[in-house]
Protein backbone atom coordinates (compact mmCIF):
# COMPACT_ATOMS: atom_id res chain seq x y z
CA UNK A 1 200.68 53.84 -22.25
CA UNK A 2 200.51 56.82 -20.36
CA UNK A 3 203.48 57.44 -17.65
CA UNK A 4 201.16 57.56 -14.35
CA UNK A 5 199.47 53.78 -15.11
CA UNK A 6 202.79 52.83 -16.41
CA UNK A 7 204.36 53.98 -12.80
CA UNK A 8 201.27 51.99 -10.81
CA UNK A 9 201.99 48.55 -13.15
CA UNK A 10 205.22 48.72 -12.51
CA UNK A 11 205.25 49.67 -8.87
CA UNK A 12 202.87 46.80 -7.69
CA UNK A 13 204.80 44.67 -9.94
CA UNK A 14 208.32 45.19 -7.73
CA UNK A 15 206.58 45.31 -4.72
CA UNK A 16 204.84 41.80 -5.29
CA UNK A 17 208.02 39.98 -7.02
CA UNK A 18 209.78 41.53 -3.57
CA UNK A 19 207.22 39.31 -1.89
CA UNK A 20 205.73 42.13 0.11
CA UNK A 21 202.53 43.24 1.34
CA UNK A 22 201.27 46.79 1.08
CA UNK A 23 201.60 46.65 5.13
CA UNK A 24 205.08 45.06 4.65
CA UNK A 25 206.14 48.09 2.21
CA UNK A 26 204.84 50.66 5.07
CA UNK A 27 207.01 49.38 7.49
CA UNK A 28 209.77 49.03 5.59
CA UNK A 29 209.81 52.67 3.83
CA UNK A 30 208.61 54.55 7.46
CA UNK A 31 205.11 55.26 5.45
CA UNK A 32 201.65 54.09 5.88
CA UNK A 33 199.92 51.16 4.13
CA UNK A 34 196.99 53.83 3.04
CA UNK A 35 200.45 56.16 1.53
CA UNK A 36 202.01 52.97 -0.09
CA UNK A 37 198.20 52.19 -1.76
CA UNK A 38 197.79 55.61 -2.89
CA UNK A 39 200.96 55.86 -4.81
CA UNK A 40 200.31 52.66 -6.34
CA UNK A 41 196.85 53.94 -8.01
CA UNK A 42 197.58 57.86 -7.85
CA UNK A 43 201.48 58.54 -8.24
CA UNK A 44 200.83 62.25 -9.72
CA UNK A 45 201.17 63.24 -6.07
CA UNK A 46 204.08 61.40 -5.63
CA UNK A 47 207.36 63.56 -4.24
CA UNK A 48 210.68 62.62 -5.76
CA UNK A 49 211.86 61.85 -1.92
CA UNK A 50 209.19 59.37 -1.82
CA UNK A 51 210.32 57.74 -5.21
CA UNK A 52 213.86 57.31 -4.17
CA UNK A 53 212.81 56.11 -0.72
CA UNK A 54 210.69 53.17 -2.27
CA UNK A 55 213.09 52.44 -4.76
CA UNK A 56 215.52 51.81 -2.06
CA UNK A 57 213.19 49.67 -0.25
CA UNK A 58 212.19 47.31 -3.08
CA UNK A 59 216.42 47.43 -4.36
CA UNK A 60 214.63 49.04 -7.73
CA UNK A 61 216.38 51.75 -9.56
CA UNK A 62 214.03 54.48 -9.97
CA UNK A 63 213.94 53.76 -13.87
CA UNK A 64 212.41 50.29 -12.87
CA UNK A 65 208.95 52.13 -12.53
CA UNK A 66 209.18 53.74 -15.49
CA UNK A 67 210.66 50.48 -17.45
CA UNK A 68 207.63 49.69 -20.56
CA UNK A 69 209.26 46.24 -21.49
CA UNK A 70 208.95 44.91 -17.47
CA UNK A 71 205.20 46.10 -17.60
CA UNK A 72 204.01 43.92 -20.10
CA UNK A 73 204.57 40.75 -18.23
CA UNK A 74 203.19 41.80 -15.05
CA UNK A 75 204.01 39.13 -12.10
CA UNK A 76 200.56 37.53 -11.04
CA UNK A 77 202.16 34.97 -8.73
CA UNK A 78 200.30 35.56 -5.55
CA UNK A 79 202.08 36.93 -2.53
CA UNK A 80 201.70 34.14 -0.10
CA UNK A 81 203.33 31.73 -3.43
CA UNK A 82 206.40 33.90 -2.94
CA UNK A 83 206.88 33.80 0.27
CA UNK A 84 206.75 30.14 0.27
CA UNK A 85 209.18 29.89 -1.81
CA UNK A 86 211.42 32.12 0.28
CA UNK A 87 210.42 29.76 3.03
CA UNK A 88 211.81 26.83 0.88
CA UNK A 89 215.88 29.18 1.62
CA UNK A 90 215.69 27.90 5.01
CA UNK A 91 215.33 23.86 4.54
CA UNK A 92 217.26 21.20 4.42
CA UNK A 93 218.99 20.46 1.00
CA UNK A 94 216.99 17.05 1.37
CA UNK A 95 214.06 18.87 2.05
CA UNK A 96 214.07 20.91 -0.73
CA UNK A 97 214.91 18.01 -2.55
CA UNK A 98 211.95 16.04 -1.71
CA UNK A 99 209.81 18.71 -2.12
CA UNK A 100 210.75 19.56 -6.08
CA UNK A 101 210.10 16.13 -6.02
CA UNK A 102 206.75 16.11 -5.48
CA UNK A 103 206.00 19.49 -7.20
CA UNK A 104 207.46 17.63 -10.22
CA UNK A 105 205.29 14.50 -9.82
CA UNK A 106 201.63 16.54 -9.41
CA UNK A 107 203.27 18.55 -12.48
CA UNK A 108 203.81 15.39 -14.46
CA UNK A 109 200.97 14.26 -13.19
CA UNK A 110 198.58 17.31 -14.54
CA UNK A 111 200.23 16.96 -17.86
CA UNK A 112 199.39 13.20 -18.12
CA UNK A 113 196.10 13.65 -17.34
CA UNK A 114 195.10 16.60 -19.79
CA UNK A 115 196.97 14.30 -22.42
CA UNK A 116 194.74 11.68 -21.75
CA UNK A 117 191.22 13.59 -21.51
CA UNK A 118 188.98 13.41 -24.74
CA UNK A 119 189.33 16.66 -26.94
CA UNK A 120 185.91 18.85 -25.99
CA UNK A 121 184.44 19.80 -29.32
């Protein structure tokens, strides 16, 4: 894999397993969304100040970007999936508890019912 899409997989990768937005990046790092968007699908213009400033703000070592093994699982959870379960830091202990509850029972509950569907041939 060449080094530049390696950088851009790796880069959104952080930044969405950080929970953050493109806009949420900007703000953070003192750059704009469109700056944050280009590195992400053109990092040949990318200054070195820039790298160690984005590192910083995603707590990433610069070697993270450049890391082949992390790129091959690249984090698809959705955004908003993340931040709900960021969210989930600021209930109750019974709250929380209810709720992995219920994820556990629709879980359970999707398992049962693909068990119990007739084989498609």
């Amino acid at each position: 894999m060449e080094i530049n899409e390696l950088f851009s997989i790796n880069f959104v990768r952080l930044r969405k397993a950080r929970g953050l937005s493109q806009r949420e990046l900007a703000t953070k790092t003192g750059l704009t969304q469109r700056m944050i968007n280009h590195y992400e699908h053109n990092p040949r213009s990318l200054p070195v100040d820039r790298l160690k400033l984005l590192a910083t703000a995603l707590g990433a070592r610069i070697s993270d970007f450049f890391n082949e093994d992390e790129s091959s699982h690249v984090d698809s959870l959705d955004v908003r999936w993340i931040k709900k379960i960021q969210e989930l830091r600021n209930l109750s202990d019974a709250d929380r508890k209810e709720i992995n509850q219920h994820i556990n029972s629709l879980i359970e509950k999707s398992r049962l019912k693909k068990e119990t569907e007739p084989a498609s041939s």
